[in-house]
Protein backbone atom coordinates (compact mmCIF):
# COMPACT_ATOMS: atom_id res chain seq x y z
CA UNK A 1 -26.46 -7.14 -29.87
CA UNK A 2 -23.55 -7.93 -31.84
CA UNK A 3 -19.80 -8.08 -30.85
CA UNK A 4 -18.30 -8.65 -33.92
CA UNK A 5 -15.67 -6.85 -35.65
CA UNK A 6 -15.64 -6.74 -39.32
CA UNK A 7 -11.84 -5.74 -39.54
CA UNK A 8 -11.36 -10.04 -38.42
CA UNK A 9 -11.24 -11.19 -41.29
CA UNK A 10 -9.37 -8.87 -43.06
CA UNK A 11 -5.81 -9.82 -44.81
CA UNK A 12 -2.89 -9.21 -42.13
CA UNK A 13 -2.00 -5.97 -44.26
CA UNK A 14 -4.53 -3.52 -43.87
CA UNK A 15 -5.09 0.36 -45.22
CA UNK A 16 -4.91 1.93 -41.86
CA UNK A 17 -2.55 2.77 -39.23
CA UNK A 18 -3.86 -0.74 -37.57
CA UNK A 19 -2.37 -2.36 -39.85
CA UNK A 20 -0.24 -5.04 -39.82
CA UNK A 21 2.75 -4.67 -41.92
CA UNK A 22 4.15 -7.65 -44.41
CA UNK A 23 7.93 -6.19 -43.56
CA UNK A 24 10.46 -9.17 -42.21
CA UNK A 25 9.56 -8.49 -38.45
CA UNK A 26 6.39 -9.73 -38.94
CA UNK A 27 7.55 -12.34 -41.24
CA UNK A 28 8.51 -16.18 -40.30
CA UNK A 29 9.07 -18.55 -38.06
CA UNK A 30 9.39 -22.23 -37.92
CA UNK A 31 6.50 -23.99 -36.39
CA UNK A 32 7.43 -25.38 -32.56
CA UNK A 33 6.78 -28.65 -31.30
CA UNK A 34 3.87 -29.78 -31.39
CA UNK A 35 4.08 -30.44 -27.33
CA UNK A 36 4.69 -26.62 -26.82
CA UNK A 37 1.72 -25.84 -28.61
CA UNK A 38 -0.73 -28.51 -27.29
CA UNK A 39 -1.60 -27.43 -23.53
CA UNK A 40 -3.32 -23.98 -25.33
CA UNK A 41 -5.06 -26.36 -28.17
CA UNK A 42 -5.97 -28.90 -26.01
CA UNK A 43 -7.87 -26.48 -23.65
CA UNK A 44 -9.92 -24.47 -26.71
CA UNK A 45 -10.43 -28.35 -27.99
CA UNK A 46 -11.86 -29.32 -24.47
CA UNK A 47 -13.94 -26.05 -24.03
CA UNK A 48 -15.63 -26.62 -27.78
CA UNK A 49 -16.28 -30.31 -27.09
CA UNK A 50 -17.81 -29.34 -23.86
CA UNK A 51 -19.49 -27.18 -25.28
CA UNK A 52 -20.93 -29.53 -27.88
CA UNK A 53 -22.00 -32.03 -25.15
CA UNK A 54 -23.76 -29.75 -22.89
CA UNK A 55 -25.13 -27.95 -26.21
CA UNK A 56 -29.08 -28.85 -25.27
CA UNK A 57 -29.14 -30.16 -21.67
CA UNK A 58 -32.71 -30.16 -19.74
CA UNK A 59 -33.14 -26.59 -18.35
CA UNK A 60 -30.26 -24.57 -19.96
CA UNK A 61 -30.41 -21.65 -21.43
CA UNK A 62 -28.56 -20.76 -24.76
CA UNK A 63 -29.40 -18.58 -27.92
CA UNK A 64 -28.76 -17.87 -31.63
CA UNK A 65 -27.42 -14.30 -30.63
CA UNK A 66 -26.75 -11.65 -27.60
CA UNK A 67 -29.97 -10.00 -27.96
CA UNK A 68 -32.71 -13.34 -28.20
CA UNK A 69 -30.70 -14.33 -25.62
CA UNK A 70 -30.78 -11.47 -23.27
CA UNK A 71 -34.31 -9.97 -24.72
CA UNK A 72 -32.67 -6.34 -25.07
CA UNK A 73 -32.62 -4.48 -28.40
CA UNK A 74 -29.00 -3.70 -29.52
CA UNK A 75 -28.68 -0.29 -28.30
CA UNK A 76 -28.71 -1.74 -24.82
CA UNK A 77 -25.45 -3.31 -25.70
CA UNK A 78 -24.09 -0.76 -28.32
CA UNK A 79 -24.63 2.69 -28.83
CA UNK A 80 -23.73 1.91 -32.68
CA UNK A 81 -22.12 -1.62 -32.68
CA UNK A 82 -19.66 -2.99 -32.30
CA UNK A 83 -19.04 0.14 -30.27
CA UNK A 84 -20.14 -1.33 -26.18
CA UNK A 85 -21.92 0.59 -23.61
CA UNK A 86 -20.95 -0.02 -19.99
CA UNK A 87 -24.18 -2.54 -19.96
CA UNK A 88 -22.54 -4.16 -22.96
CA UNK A 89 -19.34 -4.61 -21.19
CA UNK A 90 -20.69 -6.11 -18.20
CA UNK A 91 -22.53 -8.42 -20.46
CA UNK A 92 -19.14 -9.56 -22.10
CA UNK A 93 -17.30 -9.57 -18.72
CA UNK A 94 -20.02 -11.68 -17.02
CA UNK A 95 -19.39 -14.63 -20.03
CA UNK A 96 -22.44 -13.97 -22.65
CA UNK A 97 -24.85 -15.75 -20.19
CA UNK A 98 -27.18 -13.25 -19.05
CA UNK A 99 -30.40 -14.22 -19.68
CA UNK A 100 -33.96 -12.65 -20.17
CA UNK A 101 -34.75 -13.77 -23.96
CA UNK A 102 -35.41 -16.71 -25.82
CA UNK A 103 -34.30 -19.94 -25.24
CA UNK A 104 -33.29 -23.51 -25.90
CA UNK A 105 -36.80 -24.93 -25.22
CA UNK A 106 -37.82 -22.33 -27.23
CA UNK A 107 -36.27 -23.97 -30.31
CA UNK A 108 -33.92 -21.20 -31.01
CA UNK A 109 -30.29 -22.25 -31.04
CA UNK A 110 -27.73 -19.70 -30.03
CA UNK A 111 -26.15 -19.35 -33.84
CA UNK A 112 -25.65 -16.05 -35.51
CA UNK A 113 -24.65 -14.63 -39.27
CA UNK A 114 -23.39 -11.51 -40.66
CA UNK A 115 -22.18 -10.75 -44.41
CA UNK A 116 -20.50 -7.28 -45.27
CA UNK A 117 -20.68 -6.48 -49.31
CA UNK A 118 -18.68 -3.73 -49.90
CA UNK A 119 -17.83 -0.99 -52.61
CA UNK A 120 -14.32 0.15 -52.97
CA UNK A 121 -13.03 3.34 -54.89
CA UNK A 122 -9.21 4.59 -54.57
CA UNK A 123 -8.39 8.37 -55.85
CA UNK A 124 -5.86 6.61 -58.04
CA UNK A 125 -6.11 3.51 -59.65
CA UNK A 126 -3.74 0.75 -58.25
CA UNK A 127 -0.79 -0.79 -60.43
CA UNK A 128 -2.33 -3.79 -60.47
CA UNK A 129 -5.41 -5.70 -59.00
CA UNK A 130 -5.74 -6.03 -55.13
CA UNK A 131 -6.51 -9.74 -56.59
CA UNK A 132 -6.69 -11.34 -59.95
CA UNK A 133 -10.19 -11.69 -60.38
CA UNK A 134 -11.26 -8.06 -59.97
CA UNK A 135 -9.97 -4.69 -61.19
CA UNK A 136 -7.34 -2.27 -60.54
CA UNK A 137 -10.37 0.21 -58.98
CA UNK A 138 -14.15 0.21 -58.30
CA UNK A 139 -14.14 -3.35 -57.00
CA UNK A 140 -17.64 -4.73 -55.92
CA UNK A 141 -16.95 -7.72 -52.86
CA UNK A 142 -18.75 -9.95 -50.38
CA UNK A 143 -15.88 -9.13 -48.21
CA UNK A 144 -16.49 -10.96 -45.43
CA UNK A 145 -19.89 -13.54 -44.07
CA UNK A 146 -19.43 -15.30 -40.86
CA UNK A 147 -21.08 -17.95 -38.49
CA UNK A 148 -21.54 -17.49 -34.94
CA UNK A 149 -22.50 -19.54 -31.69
CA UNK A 150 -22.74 -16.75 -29.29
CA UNK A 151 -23.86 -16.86 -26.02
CA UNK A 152 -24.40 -19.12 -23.26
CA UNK A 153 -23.44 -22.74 -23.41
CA UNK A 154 -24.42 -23.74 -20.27
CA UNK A 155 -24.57 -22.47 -16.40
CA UNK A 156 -21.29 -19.65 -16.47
CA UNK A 157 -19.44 -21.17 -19.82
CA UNK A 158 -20.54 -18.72 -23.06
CA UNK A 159 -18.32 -18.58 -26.28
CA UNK A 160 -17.69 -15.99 -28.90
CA UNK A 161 -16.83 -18.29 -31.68
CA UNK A 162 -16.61 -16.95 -35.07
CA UNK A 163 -16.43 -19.13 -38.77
CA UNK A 164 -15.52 -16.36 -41.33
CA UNK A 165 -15.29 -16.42 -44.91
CA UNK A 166 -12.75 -13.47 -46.40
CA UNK A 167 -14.24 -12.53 -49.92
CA UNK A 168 -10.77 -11.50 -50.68
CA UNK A 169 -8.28 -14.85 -50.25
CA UNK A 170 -11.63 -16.73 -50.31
CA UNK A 171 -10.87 -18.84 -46.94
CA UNK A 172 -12.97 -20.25 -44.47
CA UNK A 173 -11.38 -20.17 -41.14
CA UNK A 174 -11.86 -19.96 -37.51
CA UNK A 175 -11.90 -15.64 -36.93
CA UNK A 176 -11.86 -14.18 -33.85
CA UNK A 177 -13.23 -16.66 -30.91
CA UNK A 178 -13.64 -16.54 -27.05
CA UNK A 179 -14.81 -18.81 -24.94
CA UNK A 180 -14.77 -17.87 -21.21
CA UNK A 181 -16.38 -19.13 -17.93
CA UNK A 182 -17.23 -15.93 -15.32
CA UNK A 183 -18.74 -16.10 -12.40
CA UNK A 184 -19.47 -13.13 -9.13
CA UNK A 185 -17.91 -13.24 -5.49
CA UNK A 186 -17.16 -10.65 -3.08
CA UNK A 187 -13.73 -9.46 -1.72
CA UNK A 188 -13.90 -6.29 0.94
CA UNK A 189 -17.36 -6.42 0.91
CA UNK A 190 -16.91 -5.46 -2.71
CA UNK A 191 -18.59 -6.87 -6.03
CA UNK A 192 -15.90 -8.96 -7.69
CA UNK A 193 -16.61 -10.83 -11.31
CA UNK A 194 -14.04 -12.63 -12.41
CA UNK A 195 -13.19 -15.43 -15.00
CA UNK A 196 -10.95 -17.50 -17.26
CA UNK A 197 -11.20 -16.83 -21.08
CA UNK A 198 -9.41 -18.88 -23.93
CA UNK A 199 -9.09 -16.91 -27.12
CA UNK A 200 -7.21 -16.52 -30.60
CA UNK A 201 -6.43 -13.12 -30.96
CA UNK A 202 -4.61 -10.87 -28.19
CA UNK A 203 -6.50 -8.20 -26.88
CA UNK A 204 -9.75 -10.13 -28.38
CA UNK A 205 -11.11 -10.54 -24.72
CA UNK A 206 -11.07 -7.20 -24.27
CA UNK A 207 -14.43 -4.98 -23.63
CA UNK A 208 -13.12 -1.26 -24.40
CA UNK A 209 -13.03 0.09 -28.24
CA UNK A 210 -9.42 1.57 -27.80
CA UNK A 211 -7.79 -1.85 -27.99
CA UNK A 212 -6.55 -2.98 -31.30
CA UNK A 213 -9.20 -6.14 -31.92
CA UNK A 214 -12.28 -3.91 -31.65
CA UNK A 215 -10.74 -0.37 -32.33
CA UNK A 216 -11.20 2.09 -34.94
CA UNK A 217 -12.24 1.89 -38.12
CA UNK A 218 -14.58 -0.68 -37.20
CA UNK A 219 -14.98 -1.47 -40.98
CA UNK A 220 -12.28 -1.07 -43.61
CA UNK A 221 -11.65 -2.18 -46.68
CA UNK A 222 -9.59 -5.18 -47.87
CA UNK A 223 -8.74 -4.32 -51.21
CA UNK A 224 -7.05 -1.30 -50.77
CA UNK A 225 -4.95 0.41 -50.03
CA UNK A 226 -1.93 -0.63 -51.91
CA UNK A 227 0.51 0.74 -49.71
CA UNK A 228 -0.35 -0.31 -46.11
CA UNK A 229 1.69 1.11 -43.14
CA UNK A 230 3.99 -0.91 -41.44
CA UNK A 231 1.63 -1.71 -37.69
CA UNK A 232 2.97 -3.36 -34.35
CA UNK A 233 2.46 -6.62 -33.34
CA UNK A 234 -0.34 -6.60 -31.21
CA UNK A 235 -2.21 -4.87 -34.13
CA UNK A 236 -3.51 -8.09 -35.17
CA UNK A 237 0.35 -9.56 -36.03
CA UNK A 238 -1.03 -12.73 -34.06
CA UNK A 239 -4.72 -12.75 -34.58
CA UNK A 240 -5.96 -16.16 -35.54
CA UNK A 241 -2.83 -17.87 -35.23
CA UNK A 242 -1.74 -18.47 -31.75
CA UNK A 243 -3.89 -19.59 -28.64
CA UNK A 244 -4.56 -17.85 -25.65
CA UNK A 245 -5.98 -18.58 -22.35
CA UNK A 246 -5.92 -16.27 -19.75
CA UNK A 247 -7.73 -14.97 -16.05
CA UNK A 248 -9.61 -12.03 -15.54
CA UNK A 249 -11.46 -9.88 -12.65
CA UNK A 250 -13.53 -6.77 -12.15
CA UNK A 251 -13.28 -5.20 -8.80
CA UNK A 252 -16.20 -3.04 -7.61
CA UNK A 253 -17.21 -2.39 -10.79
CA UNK A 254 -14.43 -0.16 -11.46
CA UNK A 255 -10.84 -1.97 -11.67
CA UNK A 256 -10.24 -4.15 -14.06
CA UNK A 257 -7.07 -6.81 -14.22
CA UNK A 258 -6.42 -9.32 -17.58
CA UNK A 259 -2.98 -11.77 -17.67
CA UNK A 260 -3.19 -13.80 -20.92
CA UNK A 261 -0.60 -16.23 -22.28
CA UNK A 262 -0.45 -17.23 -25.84
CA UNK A 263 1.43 -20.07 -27.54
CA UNK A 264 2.25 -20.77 -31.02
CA UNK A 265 0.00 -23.02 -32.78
CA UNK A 266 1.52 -25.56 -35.74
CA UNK A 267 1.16 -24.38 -39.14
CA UNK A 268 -1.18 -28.25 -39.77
CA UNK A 269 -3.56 -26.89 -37.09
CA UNK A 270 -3.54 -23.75 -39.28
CA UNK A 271 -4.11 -25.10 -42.07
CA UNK A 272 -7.29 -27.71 -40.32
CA UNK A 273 -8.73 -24.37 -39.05
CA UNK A 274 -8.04 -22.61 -42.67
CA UNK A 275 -5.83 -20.23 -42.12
CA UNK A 276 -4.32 -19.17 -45.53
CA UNK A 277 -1.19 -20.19 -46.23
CA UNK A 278 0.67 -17.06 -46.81
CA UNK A 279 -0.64 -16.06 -43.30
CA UNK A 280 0.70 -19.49 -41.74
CA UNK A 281 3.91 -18.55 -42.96
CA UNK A 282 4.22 -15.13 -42.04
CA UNK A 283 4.92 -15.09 -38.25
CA UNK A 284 6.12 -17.84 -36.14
CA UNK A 285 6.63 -17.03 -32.11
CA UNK A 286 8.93 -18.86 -29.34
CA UNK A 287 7.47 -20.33 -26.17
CA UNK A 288 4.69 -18.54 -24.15
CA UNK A 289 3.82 -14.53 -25.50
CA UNK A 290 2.79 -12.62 -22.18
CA UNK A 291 0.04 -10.40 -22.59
CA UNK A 292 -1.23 -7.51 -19.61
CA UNK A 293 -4.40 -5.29 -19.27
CA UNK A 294 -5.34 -3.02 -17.13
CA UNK A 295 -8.04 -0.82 -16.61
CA UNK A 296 -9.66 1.72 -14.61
CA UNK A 297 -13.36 2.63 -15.12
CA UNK A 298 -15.91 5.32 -13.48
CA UNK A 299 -18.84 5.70 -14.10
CA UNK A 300 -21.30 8.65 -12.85
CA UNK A 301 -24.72 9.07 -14.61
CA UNK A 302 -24.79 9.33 -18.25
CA UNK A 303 -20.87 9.71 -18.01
CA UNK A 304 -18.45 6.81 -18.15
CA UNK A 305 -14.21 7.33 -17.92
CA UNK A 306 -11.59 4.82 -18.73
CA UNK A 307 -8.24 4.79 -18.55
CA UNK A 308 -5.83 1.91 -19.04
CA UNK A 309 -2.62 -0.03 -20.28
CA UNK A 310 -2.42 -3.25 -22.54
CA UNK A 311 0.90 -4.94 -23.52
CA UNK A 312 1.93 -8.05 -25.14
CA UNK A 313 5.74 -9.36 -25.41
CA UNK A 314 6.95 -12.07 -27.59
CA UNK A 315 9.86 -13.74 -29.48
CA UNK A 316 8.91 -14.31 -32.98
CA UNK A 317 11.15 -16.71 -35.72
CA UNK A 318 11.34 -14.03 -39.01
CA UNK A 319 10.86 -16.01 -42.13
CA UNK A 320 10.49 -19.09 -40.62
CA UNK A 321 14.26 -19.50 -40.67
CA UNK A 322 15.89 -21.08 -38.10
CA UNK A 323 19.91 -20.17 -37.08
CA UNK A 324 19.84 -16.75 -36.57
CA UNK A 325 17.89 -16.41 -33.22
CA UNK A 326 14.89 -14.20 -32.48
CA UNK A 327 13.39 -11.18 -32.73
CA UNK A 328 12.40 -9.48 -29.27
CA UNK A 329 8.99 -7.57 -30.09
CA UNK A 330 7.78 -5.65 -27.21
CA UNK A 331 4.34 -3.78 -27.60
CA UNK A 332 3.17 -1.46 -24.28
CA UNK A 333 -0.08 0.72 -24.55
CA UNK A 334 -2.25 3.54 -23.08
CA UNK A 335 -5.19 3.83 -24.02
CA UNK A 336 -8.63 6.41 -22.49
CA UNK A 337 -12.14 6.24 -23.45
CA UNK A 338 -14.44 8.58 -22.36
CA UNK A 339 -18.50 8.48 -23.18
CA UNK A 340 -21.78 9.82 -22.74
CA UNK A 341 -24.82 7.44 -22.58
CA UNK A 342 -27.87 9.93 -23.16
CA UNK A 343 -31.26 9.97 -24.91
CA UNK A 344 -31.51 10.44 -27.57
CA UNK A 345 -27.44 11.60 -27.62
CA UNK A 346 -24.34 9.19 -27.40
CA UNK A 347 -20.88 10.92 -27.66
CA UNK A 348 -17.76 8.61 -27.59
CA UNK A 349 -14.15 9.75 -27.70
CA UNK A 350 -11.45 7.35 -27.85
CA UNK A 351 -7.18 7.54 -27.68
CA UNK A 352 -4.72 4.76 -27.71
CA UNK A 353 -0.68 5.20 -27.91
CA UNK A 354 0.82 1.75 -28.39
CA UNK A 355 5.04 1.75 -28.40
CA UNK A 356 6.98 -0.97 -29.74
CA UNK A 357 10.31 -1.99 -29.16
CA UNK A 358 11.95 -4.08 -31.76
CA UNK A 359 15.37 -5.94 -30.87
CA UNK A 360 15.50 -7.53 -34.72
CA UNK A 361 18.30 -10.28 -34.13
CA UNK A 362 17.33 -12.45 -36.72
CA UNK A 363 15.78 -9.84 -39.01
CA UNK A 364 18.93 -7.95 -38.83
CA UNK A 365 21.58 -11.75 -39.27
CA UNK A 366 19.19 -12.57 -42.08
CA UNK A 367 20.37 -8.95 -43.84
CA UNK A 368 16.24 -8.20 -43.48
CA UNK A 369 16.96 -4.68 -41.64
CA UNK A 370 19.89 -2.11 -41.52
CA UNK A 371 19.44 -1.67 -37.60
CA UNK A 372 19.32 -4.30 -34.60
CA UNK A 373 16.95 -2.20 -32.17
CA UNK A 374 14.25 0.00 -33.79
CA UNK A 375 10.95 1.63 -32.14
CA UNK A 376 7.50 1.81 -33.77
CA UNK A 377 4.99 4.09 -32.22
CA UNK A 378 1.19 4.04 -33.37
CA UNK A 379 -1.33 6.67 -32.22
CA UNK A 380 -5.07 7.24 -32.26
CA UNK A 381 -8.04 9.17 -31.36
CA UNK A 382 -11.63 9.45 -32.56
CA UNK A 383 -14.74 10.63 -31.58
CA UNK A 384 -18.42 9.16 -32.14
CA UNK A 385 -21.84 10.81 -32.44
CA UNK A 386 -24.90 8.72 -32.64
CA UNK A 387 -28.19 9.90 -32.64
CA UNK A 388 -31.38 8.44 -31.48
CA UNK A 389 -29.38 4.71 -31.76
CA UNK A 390 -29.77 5.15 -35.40
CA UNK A 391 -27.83 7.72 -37.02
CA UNK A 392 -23.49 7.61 -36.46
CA UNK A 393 -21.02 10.06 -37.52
CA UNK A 394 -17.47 9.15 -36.92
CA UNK A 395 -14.17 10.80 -37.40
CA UNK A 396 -10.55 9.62 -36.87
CA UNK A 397 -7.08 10.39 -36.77
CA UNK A 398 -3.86 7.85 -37.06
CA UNK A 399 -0.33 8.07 -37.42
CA UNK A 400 2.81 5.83 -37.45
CA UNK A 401 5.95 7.01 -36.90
CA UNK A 402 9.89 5.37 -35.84
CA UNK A 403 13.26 4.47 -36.42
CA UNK A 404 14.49 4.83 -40.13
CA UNK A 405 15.99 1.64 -41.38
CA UNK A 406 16.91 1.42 -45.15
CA UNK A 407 16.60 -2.48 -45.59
CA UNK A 408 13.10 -2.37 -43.88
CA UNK A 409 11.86 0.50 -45.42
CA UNK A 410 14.01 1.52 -48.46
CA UNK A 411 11.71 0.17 -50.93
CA UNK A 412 8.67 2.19 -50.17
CA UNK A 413 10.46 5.24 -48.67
CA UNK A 414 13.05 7.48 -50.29
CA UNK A 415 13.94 8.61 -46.90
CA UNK A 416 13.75 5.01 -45.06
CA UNK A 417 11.12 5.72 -42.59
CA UNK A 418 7.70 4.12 -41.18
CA UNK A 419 5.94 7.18 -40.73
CA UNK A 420 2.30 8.36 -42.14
CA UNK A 421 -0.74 9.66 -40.98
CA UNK A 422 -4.38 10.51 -41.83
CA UNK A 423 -7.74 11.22 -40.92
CA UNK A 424 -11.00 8.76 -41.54
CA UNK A 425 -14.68 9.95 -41.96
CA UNK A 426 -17.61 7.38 -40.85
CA UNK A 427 -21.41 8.05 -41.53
CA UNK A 428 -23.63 5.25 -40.75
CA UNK A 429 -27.64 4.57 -40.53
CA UNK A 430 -28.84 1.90 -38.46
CA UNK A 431 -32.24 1.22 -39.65
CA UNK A 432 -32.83 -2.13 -36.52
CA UNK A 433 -30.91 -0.87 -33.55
CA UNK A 434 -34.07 -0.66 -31.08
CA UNK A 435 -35.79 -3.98 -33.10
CA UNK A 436 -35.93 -5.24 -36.37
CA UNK A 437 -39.28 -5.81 -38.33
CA UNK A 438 -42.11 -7.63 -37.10
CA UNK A 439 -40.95 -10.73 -39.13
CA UNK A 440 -37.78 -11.03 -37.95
CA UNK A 441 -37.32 -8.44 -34.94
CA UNK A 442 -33.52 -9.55 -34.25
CA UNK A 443 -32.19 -8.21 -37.83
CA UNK A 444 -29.84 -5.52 -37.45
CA UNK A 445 -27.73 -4.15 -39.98
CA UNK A 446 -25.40 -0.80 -40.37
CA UNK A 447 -25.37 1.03 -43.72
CA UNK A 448 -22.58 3.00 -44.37
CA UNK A 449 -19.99 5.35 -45.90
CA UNK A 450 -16.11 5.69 -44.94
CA UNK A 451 -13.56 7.84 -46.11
CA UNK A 452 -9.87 7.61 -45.23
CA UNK A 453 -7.44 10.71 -46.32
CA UNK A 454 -3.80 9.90 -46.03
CA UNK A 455 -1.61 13.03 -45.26
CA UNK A 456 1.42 10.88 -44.99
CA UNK A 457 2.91 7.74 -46.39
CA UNK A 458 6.57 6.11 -45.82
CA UNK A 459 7.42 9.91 -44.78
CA UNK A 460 6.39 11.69 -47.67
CA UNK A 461 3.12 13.31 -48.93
CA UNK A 462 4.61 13.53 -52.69
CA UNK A 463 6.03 10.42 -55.10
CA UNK A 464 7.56 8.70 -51.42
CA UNK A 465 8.90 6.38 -53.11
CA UNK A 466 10.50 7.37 -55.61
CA UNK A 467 7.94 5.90 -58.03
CA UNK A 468 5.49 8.56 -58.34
CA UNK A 469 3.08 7.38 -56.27
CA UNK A 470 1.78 10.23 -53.45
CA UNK A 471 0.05 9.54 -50.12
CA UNK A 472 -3.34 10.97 -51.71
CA UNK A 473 -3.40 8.33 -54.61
CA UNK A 474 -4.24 5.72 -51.41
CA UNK A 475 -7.67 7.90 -50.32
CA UNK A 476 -9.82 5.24 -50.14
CA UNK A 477 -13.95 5.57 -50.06
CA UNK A 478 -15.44 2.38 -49.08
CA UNK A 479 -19.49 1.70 -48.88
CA UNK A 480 -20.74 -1.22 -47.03
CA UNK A 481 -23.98 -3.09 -45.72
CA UNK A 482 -22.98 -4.99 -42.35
CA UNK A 483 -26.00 -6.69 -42.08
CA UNK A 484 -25.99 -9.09 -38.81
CA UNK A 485 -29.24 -12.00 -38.50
């Protein structure tokens, strides 16, 4: 079973509408005190020290990966991962400690690895290299490999903690993490789990594909495309910089309730947890950033329905430049899954519709936009297929639309707005999902094939801005092996 995400280590701008756009509201900040910052650090520190002490104790029970640990093959977890099943939910809920599998005593430590070599073609070559060292199209990359301790630590403490390193800005750096502590009471006569999880990346913690840290594309590419569309905040704005640490429950099996709060973390923890530096210096936030989930799942048979809301609010320093106040970013979501769990027939479908308030104060002082409240909407839906656990076919649909602003805008749009769309096509085999070979029966790996069509870029389909470039020069077919061991 594996719960990783291979859009974490990606480069903040991306080549779908999940993107994170490099505009001046995402930009800047000054770095806060370090006292602000430290209650958040010093809990993660205290969690992975913990951790590190109780690593081997007599009797406990941890494992190199979800599915030695639990003894289930990975379609238990994931009907095509990273994509969870309602038993793969639980199993993230409940704190990656369920048991079954190998153990300690065993001699298998609970560490993990996963590389992604990729192939990327563009329908038109780029003006200039993604990055110096390769070629303007038809780039070959180790895109991303990553460590992993995941699963139990001991009694009800398990971690998600992820070491990644980005082919493309060639860092090492703490990815995606989350350590939580869950444990099982009863209120009403009622099954209740509930927990405490501290995490880098809002929305991270979550167990339903619509949110933005496990949504789709679940792969995509970081060398193209070269015009990305401008994304809202909690579309990974934060990821990897900030620290989180919030409480959790799951009542009856059916209601879930998440209140996170995240705080800025100083640009020399950054850098000790190699973050690159053009990412330390693009988005700064003030005090504590709120973040809200709720969700409402039924399940009946092979069927399973969600239906939900996610949020996050927070004042973030543009540029880094102090003077001029802050920008108010408020994100609010809705998001609905709905799958079927059959043999040997898995259907998902999946919506999200996140809105985004913008009240630019700085941005718009600094002479960064032409308008002091804007909106960004992004929508999208897709639907999964997966046969027999080993054969996926995938198809999305994303757009971006919102307030025109010429200073934002203007240089990629001849008609100043945000707004694009396009579809994405996914085929995938997955050779391991019910075992892996005799020698090695935990390998898993996902072959595949993705192609995103843009319809719309910067709100035009033809030379948008003004510099003959179209929104069909940006198709991008990417080929990958995600191979997880």
């Amino acid at each position: 079973m594996s719960g990783v995400d291979a859009k974490r280590g990606r480069p903040p701008a991306q080549g779908t509408a999940d993107s994170v756009a490099e505009s001046p509201i995402r930009k800047g900040g000054a770095n806060l005190p370090a006292a602000t910052a430290f209650g958040g650090v010093a809990i993660l520190a205290a969690a992975v020290v913990g951790a590190a002490l109780v690593i081997k104790p007599p009797g406990a029970s941890a494992l190199p990966s979800f599915a030695r640990q639990t003894g289930q093959p990975c379609s238990t977890c994931h009907t095509a991962f990273p994509q969870l099943t309602p038993f793969g939910r639980r199993f993230k809920l409940g704190g990656y400690t369920m048991g079954g599998g190998l153990t300690w005593e065993q001699g298998v430590p609970p560490i993990a690895a996963m590389v992604i070599p990729t192939f990327t073609h563009t329908d038109v070559n780029q003006d200039k290299p993604p990055v110096p060292w390769l070629h303007t199209n038809n780039n070959v990359l180790l895109q991303q490999g990553s460590m992993f301790y995941a699963g139990q630590i001991y009694g009800n403490l398990g971690a998600f903690i992820q070491g990644t390193y980005d082919g493309a800005s060639q860092h090492i750096f703490l990815d995606a993490s989350d350590i939580r502590y869950a444990d099982t009471t009863k209120l009403f006569d009622l099954d209740v789990t509930y927990g405490i999880s501290v995490n880098n990346a809002p929305s991270v913690q979550d167990v339903w594909n619509t949110t933005p840290a496990w949504g789709f594309p679940f792969v995509a590419s970081t060398l193209a495309p070269q015009f990305s569309l401008p994304g809202t905040l909690i579309e990974g704005g934060l990821s990897n910089i900030v620290i989180g640490t919030g409480a959790y429950t799951f009542w009856n099996d059916m209601l879930y309730l998440d209140v996170s709060a995240y705080q800025n973390l100083s640009a020399q923890a950054l850098k000790r947890l190699g973050v690159p530096p053009d990412v330390i210096g693009s988005i700064s936030i003030d005090g504590v950033a709120p973040y809200w989930r709720a969700a409402f799942e039924y399940n009946v048979g092979e069927h399973s329905f969600e239906v939900g809301t996610f949020g996050l609010h927070a004042n973030t320093l543009p540029a880094r430049v102090a003077g001029f106040g802050f920008d108010e970013i408020t994100d609010v979501a809705f998001d609905a899954q709905y799958q079927f769990i059959g043999d040997p027939h898995n259907i998902t479908i999946r919506a999200v519709n996140i809105h985004e308030t913008q009240k630019l104060n700085s941005t718009f002082l600094q002479g960064g936009s032409s308008n002091l409240n804007n909106s960004l909407d992004s929508f999208k839906t897709s639907i999964e297929y997966v046969y027999d656990h080993t054969y996926s076919l995938s198809a999305g649909y994303f757009s971006v639309y919102g307030s025109a602003d010429a200073m934002l805008y203007g240089a990629n749009s001849l008609v100043n707005l945000p707004n694009g769309k396009g579809i994405i096509f996914d085929a995938a085999f997955l050779p391991f999902s019910k075992g892996g070979p005799s020698v090695y029966p935990w390998l898993n790996a996902k072959i595949g094939v993705s192609y995103t069509s843009y319809l719309k870029i910067f709100g035009g389909v033809t030379n948008f801005d003004g510099a003959s470039h179209n929104a069909s020069g940006n198709n991008t077919v990417l080929l990958y092996s995600w191979i997880a061991f």
